[in-house]
Protein backbone atom coordinates (compact mmCIF):
# COMPACT_ATOMS: atom_id res chain seq x y z
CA UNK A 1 -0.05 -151.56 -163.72
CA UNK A 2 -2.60 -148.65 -163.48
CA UNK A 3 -5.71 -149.96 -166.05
CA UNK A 4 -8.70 -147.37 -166.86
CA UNK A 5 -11.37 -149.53 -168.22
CA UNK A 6 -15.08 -146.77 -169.10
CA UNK A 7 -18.80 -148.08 -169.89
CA UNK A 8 -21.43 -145.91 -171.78
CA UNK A 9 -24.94 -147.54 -171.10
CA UNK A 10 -26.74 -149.52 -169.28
CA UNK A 11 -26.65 -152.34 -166.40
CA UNK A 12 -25.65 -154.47 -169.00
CA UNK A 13 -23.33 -152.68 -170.78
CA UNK A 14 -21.26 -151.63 -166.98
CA UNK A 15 -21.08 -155.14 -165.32
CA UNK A 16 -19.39 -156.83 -167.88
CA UNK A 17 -16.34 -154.05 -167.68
CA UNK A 18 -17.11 -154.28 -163.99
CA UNK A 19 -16.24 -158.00 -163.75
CA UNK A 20 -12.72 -156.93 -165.90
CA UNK A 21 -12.09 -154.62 -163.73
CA UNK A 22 -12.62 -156.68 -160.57
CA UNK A 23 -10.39 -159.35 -162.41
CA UNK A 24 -7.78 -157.42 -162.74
CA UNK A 25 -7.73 -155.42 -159.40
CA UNK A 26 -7.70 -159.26 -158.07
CA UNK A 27 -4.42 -159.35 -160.16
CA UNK A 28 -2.53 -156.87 -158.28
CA UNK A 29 -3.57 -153.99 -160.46
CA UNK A 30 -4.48 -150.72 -159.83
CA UNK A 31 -7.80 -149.88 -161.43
CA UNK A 32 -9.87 -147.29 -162.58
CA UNK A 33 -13.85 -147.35 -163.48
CA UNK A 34 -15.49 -144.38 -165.54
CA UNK A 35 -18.99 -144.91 -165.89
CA UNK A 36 -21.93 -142.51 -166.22
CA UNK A 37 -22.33 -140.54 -162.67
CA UNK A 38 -25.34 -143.06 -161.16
CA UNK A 39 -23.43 -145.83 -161.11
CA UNK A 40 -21.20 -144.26 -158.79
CA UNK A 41 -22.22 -146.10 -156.19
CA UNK A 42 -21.64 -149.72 -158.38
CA UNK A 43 -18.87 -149.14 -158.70
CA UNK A 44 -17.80 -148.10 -155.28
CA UNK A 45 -19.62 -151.48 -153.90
CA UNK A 46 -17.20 -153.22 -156.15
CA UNK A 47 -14.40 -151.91 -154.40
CA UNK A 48 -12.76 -149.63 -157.46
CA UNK A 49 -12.20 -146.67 -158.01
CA UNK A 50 -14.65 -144.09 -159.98
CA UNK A 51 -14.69 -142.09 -162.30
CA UNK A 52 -17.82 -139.78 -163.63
CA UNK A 53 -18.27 -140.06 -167.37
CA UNK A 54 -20.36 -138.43 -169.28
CA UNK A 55 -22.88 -138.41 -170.92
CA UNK A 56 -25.51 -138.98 -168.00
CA UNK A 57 -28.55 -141.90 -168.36
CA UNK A 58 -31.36 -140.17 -168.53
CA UNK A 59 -34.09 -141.65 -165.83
CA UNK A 60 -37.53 -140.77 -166.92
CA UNK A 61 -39.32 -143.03 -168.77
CA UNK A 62 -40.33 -140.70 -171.60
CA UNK A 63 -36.43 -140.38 -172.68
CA UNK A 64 -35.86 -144.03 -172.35
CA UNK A 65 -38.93 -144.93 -174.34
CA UNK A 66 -37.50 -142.58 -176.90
CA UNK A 67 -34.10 -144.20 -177.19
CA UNK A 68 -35.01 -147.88 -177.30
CA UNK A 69 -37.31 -147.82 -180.55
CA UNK A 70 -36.43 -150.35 -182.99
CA UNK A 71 -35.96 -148.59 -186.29
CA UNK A 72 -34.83 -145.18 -185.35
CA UNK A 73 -33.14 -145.91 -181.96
CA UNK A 74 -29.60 -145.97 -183.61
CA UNK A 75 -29.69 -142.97 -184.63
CA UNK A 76 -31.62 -141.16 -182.12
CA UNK A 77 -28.81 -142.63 -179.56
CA UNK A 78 -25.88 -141.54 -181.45
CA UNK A 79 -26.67 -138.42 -183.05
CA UNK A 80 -28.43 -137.11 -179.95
CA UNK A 81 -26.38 -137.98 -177.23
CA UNK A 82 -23.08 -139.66 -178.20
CA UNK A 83 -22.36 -137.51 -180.37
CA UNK A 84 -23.72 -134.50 -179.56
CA UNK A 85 -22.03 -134.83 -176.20
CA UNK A 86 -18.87 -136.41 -177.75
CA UNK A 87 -16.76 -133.21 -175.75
CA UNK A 88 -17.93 -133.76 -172.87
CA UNK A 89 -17.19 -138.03 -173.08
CA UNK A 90 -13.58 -136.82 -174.24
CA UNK A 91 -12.48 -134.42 -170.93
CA UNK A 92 -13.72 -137.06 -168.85
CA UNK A 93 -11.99 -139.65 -170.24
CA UNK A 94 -9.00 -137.86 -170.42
CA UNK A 95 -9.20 -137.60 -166.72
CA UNK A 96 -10.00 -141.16 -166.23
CA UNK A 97 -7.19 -142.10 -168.52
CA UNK A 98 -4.33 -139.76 -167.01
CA UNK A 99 -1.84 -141.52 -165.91
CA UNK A 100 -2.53 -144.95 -166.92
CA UNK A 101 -0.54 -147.48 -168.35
CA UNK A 102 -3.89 -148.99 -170.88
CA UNK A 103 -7.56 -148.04 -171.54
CA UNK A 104 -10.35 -150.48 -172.14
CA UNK A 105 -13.55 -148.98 -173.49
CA UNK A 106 -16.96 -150.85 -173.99
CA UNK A 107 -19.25 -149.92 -177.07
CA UNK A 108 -19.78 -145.92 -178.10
CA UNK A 109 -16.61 -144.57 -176.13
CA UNK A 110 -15.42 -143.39 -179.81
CA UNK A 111 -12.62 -140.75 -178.51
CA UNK A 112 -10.93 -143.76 -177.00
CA UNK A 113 -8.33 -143.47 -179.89
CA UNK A 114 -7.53 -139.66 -179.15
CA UNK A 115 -7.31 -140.27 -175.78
CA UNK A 116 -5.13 -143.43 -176.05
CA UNK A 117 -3.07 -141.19 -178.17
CA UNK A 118 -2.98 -138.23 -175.88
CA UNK A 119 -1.84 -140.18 -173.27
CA UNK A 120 0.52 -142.10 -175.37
CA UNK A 121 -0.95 -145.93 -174.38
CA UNK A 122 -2.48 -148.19 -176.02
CA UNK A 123 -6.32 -149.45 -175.73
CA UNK A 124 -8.57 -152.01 -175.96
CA UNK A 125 -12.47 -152.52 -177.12
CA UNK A 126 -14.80 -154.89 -175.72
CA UNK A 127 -17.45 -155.97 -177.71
CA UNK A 128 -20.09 -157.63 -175.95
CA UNK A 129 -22.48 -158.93 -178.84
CA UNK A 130 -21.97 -159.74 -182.16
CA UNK A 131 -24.01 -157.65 -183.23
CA UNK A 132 -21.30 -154.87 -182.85
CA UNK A 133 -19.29 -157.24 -184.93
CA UNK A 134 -21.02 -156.26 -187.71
CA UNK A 135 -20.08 -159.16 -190.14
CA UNK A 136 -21.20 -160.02 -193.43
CA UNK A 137 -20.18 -163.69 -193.37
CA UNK A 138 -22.19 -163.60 -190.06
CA UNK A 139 -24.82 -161.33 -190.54
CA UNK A 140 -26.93 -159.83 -187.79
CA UNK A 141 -30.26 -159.13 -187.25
CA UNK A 142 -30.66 -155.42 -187.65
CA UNK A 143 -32.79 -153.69 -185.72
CA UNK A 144 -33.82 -150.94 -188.31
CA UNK A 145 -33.98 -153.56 -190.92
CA UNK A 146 -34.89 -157.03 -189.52
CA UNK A 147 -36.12 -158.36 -192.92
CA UNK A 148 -32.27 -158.03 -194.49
CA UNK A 149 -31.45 -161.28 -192.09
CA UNK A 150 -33.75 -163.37 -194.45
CA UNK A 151 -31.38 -163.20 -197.39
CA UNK A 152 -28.26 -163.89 -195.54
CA UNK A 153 -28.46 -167.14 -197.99
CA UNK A 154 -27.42 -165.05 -200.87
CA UNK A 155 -23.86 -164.19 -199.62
CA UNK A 156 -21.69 -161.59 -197.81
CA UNK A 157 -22.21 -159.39 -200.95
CA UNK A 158 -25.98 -158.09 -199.63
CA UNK A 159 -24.69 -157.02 -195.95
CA UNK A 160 -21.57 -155.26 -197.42
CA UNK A 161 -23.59 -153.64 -199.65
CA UNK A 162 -26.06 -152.49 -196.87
CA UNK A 163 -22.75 -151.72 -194.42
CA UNK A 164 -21.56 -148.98 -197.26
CA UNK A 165 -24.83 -147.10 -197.06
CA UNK A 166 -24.57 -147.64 -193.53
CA UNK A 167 -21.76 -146.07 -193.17
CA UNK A 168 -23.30 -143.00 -195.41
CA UNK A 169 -25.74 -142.70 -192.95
CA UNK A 170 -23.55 -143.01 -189.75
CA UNK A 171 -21.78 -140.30 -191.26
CA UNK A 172 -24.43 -138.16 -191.38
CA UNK A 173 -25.35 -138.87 -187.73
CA UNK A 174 -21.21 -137.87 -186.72
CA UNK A 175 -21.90 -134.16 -187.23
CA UNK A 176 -21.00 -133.42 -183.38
CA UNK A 177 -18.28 -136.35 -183.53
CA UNK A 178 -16.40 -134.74 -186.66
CA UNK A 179 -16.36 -131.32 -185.52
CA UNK A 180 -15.21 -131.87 -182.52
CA UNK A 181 -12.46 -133.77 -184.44
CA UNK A 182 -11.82 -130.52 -186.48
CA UNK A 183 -11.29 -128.05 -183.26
CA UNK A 184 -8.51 -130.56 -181.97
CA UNK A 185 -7.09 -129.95 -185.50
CA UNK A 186 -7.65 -133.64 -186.75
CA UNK A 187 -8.70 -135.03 -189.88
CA UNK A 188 -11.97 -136.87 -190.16
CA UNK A 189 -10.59 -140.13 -189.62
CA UNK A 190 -12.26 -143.66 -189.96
CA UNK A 191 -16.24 -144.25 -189.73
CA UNK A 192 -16.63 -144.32 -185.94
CA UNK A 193 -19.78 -146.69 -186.21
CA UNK A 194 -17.91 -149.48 -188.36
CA UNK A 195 -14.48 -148.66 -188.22
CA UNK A 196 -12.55 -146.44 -185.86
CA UNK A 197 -14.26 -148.49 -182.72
CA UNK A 198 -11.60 -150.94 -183.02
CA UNK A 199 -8.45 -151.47 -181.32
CA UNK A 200 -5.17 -152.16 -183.69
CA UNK A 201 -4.04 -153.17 -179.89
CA UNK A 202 -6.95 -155.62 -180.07
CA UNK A 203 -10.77 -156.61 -179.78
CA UNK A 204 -11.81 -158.48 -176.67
CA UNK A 205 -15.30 -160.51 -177.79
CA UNK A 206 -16.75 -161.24 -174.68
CA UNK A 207 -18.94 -163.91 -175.83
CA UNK A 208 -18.49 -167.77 -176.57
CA UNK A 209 -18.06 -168.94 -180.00
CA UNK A 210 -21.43 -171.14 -180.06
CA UNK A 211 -23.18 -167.96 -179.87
CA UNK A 212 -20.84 -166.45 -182.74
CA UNK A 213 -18.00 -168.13 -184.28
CA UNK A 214 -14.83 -166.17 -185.14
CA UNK A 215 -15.38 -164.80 -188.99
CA UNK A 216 -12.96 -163.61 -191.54
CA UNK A 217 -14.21 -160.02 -191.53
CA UNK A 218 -13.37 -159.30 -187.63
CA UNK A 219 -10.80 -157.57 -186.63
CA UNK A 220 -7.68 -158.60 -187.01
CA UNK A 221 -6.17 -158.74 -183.07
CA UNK A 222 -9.48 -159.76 -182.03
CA UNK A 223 -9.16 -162.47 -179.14
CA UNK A 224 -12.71 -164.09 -178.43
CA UNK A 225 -13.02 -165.09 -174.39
CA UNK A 226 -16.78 -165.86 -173.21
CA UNK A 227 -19.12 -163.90 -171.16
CA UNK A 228 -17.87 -162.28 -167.99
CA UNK A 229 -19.94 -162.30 -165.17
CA UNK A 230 -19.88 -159.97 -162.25
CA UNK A 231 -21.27 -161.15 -159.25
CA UNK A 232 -23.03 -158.22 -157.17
CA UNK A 233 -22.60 -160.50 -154.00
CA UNK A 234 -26.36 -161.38 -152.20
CA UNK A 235 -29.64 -161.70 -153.74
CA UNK A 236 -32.66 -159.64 -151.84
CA UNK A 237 -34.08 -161.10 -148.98
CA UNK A 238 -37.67 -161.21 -150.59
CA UNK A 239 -37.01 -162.84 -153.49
CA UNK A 240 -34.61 -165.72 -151.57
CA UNK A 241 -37.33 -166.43 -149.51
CA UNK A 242 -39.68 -166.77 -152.16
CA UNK A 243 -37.48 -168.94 -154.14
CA UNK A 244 -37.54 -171.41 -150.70
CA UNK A 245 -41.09 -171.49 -150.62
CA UNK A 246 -42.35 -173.34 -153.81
CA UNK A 247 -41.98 -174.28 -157.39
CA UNK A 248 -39.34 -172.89 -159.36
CA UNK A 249 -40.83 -169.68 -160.87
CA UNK A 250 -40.89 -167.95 -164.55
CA UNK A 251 -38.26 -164.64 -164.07
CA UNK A 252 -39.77 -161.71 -165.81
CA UNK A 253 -37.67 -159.22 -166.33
CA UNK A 254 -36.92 -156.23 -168.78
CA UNK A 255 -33.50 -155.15 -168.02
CA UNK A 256 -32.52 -152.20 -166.13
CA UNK A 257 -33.54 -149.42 -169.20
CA UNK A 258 -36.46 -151.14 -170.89
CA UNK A 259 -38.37 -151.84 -167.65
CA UNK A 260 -39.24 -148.75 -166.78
CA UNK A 261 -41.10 -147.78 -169.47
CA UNK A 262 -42.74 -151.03 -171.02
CA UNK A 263 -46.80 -150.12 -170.47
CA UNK A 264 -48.29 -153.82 -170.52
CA UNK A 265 -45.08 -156.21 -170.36
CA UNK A 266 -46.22 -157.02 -166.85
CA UNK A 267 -49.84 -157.03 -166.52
CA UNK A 268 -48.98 -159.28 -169.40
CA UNK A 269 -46.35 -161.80 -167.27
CA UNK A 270 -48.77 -161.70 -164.04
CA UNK A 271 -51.59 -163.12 -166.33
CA UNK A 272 -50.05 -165.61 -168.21
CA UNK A 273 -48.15 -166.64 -165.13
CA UNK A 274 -51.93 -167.66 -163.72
CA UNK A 275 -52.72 -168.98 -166.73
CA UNK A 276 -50.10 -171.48 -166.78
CA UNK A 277 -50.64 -172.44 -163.00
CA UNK A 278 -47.18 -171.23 -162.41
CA UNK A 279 -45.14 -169.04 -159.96
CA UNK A 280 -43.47 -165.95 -160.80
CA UNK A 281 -41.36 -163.06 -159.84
CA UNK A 282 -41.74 -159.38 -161.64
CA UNK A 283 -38.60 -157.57 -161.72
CA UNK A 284 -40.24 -154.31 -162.52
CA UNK A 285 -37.50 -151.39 -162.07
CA UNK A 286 -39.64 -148.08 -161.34
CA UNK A 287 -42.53 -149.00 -164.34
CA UNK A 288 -45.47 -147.22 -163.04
CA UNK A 289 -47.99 -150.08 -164.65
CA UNK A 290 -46.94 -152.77 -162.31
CA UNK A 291 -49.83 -154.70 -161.56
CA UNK A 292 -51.28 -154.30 -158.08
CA UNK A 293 -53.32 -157.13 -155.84
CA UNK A 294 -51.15 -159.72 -157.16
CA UNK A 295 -51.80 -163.11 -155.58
CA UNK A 296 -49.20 -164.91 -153.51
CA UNK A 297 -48.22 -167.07 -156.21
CA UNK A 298 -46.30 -163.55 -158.18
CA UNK A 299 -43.63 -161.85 -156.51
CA UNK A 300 -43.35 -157.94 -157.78
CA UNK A 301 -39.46 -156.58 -156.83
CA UNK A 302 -37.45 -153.87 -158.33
CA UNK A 303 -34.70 -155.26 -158.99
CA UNK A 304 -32.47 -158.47 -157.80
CA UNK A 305 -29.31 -159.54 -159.00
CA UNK A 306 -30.20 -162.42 -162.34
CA UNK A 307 -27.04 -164.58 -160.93
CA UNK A 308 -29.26 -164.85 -157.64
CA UNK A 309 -32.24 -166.06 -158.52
CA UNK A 310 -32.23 -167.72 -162.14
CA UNK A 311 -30.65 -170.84 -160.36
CA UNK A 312 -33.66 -171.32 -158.75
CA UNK A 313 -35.71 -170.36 -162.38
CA UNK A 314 -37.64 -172.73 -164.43
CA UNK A 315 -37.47 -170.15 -167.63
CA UNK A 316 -37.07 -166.46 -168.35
CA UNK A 317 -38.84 -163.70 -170.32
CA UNK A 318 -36.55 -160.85 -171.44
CA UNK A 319 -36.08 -158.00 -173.86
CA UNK A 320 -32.53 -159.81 -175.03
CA UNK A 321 -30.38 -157.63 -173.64
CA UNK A 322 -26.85 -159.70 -174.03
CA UNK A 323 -26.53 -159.92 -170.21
CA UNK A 324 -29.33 -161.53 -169.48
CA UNK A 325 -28.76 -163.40 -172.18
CA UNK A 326 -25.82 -164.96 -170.67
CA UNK A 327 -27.11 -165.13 -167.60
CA UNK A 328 -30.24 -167.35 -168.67
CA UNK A 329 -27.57 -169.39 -170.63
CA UNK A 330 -25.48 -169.81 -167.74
CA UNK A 331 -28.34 -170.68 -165.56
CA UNK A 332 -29.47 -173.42 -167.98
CA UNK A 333 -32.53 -171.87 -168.76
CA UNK A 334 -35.32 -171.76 -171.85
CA UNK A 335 -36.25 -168.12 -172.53
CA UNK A 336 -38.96 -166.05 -174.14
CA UNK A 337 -37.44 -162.79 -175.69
CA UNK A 338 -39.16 -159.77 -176.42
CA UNK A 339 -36.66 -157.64 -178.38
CA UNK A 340 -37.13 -153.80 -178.30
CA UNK A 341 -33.92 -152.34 -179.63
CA UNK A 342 -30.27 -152.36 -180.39
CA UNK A 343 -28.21 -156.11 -180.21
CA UNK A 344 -31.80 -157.16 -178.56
CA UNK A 345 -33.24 -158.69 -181.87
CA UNK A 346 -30.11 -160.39 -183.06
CA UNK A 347 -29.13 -161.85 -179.42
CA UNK A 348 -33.16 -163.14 -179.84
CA UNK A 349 -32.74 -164.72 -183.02
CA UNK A 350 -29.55 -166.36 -182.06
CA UNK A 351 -30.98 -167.96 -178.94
CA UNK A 352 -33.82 -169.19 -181.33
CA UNK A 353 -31.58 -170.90 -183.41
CA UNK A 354 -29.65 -172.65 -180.42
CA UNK A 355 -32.71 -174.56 -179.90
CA UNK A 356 -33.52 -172.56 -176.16
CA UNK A 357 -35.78 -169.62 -177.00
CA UNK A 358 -39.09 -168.47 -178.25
CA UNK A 359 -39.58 -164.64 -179.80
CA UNK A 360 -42.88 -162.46 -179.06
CA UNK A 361 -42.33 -159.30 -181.12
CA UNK A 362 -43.31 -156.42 -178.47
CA UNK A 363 -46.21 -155.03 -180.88
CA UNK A 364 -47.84 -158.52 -180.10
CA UNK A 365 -47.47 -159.18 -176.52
CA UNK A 366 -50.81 -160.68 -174.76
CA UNK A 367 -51.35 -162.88 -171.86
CA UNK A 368 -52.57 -165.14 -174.09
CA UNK A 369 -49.33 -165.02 -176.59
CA UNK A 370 -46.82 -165.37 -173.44
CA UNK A 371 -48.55 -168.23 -172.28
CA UNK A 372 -48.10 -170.47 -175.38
CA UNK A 373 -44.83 -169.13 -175.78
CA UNK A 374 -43.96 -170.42 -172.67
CA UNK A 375 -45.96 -173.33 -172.63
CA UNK A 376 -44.40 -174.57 -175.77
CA UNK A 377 -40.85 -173.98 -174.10
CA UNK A 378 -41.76 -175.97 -171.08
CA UNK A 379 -43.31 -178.46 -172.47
CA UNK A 380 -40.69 -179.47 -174.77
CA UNK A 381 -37.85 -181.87 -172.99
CA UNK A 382 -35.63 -181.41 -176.44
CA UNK A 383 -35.53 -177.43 -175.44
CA UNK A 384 -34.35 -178.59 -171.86
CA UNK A 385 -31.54 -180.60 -172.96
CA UNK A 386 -30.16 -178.08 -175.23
CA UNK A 387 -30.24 -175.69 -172.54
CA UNK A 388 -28.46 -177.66 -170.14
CA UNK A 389 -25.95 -178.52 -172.79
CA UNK A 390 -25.33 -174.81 -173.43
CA UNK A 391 -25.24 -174.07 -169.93
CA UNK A 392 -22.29 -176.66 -169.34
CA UNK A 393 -19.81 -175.26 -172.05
CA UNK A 394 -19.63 -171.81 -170.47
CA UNK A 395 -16.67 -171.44 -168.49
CA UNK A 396 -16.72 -168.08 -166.08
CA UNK A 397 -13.45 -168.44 -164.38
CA UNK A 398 -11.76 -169.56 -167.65
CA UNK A 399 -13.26 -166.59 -170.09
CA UNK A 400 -11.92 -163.75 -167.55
CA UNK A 401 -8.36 -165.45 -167.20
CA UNK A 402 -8.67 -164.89 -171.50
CA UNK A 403 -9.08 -161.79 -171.18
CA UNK A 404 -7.39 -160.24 -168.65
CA UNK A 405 -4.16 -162.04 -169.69
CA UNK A 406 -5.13 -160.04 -173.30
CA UNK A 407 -5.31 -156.93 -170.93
CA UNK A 408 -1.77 -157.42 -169.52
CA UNK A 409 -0.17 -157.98 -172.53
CA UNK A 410 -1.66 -155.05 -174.60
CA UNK A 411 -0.64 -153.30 -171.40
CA UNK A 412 2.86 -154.53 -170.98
CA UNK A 413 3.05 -153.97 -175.04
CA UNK A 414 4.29 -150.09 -174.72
């Protein structure tokens, strides 16, 4: 079969649908990737086709900044760019989608539906955190409204009552999305934020049910597989060598969006690293406050691939991004999380409650804060164990073969 799968976002949000993708060209299929136009080349290291998709990730760190804020980065992101490039998304994937037999789209892809229609095959959503679940039974930490989470004791009623005006706001945001409805000559339709973004072909969760158990207010066709991991191939030479050549070291990292803009994340890391008597390694991105002079003990890189070198980790530091999320799971490691935006402060608060993290709000972050934060991790075997435990109930090969026998079917279904 011929399977389109697109990504809107970051790192994060692309490898996940990469490591479908891969799956199912290793299946026999034929398979196209839409993803925004730099990740070209990811995608063409992968081996799969590509396809541009816009809207483009903007690169300087002014943008980003503006984006990832934790109350009014929801709306900035969709009523800026989703939607106000919602067009341009559609004609390109329209192209990606031609002549395909399904479409899988990640989070924010809302023409998938008109373009699945269009093209008269069905489609799939991936959701990669449950956050995007948005359940009352299993209520999420908001980013815009954090303090909601504390009354999740009174019932579903409170978060279905904050969902409907919600959804009055989201509507508000969908200017560009519902006009550009009306010149195709459709009706409104569904709330895109809460409604419309799911499949009746089906939901793929791709994350394990002790992070998020299945609730009565998913989707219906919603089948739940694990995290997918795609595995870039080698680590960088610098960073294996400095993994040979000493104690396991703390991973700071802030993603692949967050990094580059973070003022005194790792100034921060580099000091409390010291202070702790403890090797590191800075993944830094193009953040123009990396520390300079840093002693031999602190390795500053760009970038390295997180299945590479958290094997070799004692613990991580993060903004909670759900990929790295998986990967410190996977790798059996305690983390710090420093949430900034988005899914970042629920994946944070779930990890927390799993017995394996610590949170440092960003407004507070301090040498001095990091270090007990970690020190408090490390120094705790119970944290350890739990970790370990986690680590050994995720099953790679297993979650993939879940969903991509989901894929086929919903494929094979028309």
């Amino acid at each position: 079969m011929r399977l389109a799968f697109a990504s809107i976002g970051s790192l994060g949000d692309l490898h996940p649908i990469l490591a479908l993708a891969v799956g199912a060209a290793h299946r026999g299929h034929d398979v196209v990737v839409a993803a925004a136009p730099g990740y070209a080349g990811n995608v063409a290291r992968a081996g799969l086709e590509f396809h541009p998709l816009r809207p483009a990730i903007p690169e300087d760190a002014e943008s980003l900044a503006y984006y990832f804020d934790m109350k009014l980065g929801p709306r900035r992101l969709l009523r800026d760019m989703i939607f106000a490039e919602v067009a341009a998304t559609h004609e390109d994937l329209c192209g990606a989608a031609r002549g395909a037999d399904l479409l899988v789209v990640g989070e924010l892809l809302y023409t998938a539906p008109v373009v699945a229609a269009a093209e008269k095959i069905p489609w799939l959503n991936v959701v990669l955190a449950p956050t995007s679940m948005l359940s009352a039974t299993d209520p999420c930490v908001l980013a815009p409204a954090p303090w909601l989470h504390k009354f999740r004791h009174l019932g579903p009623w409170l978060h279905r009552l904050a969902y409907c005006f919600g959804r009055l706001e989201g509507r508000m945001w969908a200017g560009g999305y519902y006009r550009f409805r009306r010149s195709l000559g459709l009706p409104a339709g569904a709330n895109p934020i809460f409604d419309a973004k799911h499949s009746p072909f089906g939901t793929l969760a791709m994350f394990p049910d002790f992070l998020a158990s299945p609730q009565p207010d998913w989707p219906r066709d919603t089948v739940q597989a694990g995290f997918p991991f795609y595995n870039q191939g080698g680590g960088v030479d610098a960073v294996e060598i400095f993994l040979k050549n000493g104690s396991p070291p703390i991973v700071f990292t802030l993603g692949s969006i967050v990094a580059h803009f973070e003022p005194s994340f790792y100034q921060a890391a580099a000091e409390a690293a010291q202070a702790l008597g403890r090797r590191a390694i800075l993944l830094t991105g193009r953040n123009a406050a990396v520390p300079q002079d840093l002693p031999d003990s602190i390795l500053a890189v760009n970038y390295a691939p997180l299945h590479s070198l958290l094997p070799g980790a004692v613990a991580v530091v993060h903004a909670g991004g759900i990929g790295t999320c998986a990967e410190a799971l996977k790798a059996g490691l305690p983390s710090v999380v420093v949430p900034y935006a988005f899914d970042q402060p629920d994946n944070a608060s779930r990890l927390r409650r799993l017995g394996v993290a610590e949170i440092l709000p960003r407004h507070a972050i301090s040498p001095a804060r990091l270090a007990a934060k970690l020190d408090r991790l490390l120094s705790n075997p119970a944290t350890s164990t739990k970790a370990d435990h986690l680590a050994k109930l995720i099953r790679p090969q297993e979650a993939l073969d879940r969903a991509l026998d989901k894929i086929e079917s919903a494929a094979a279904s028309e």
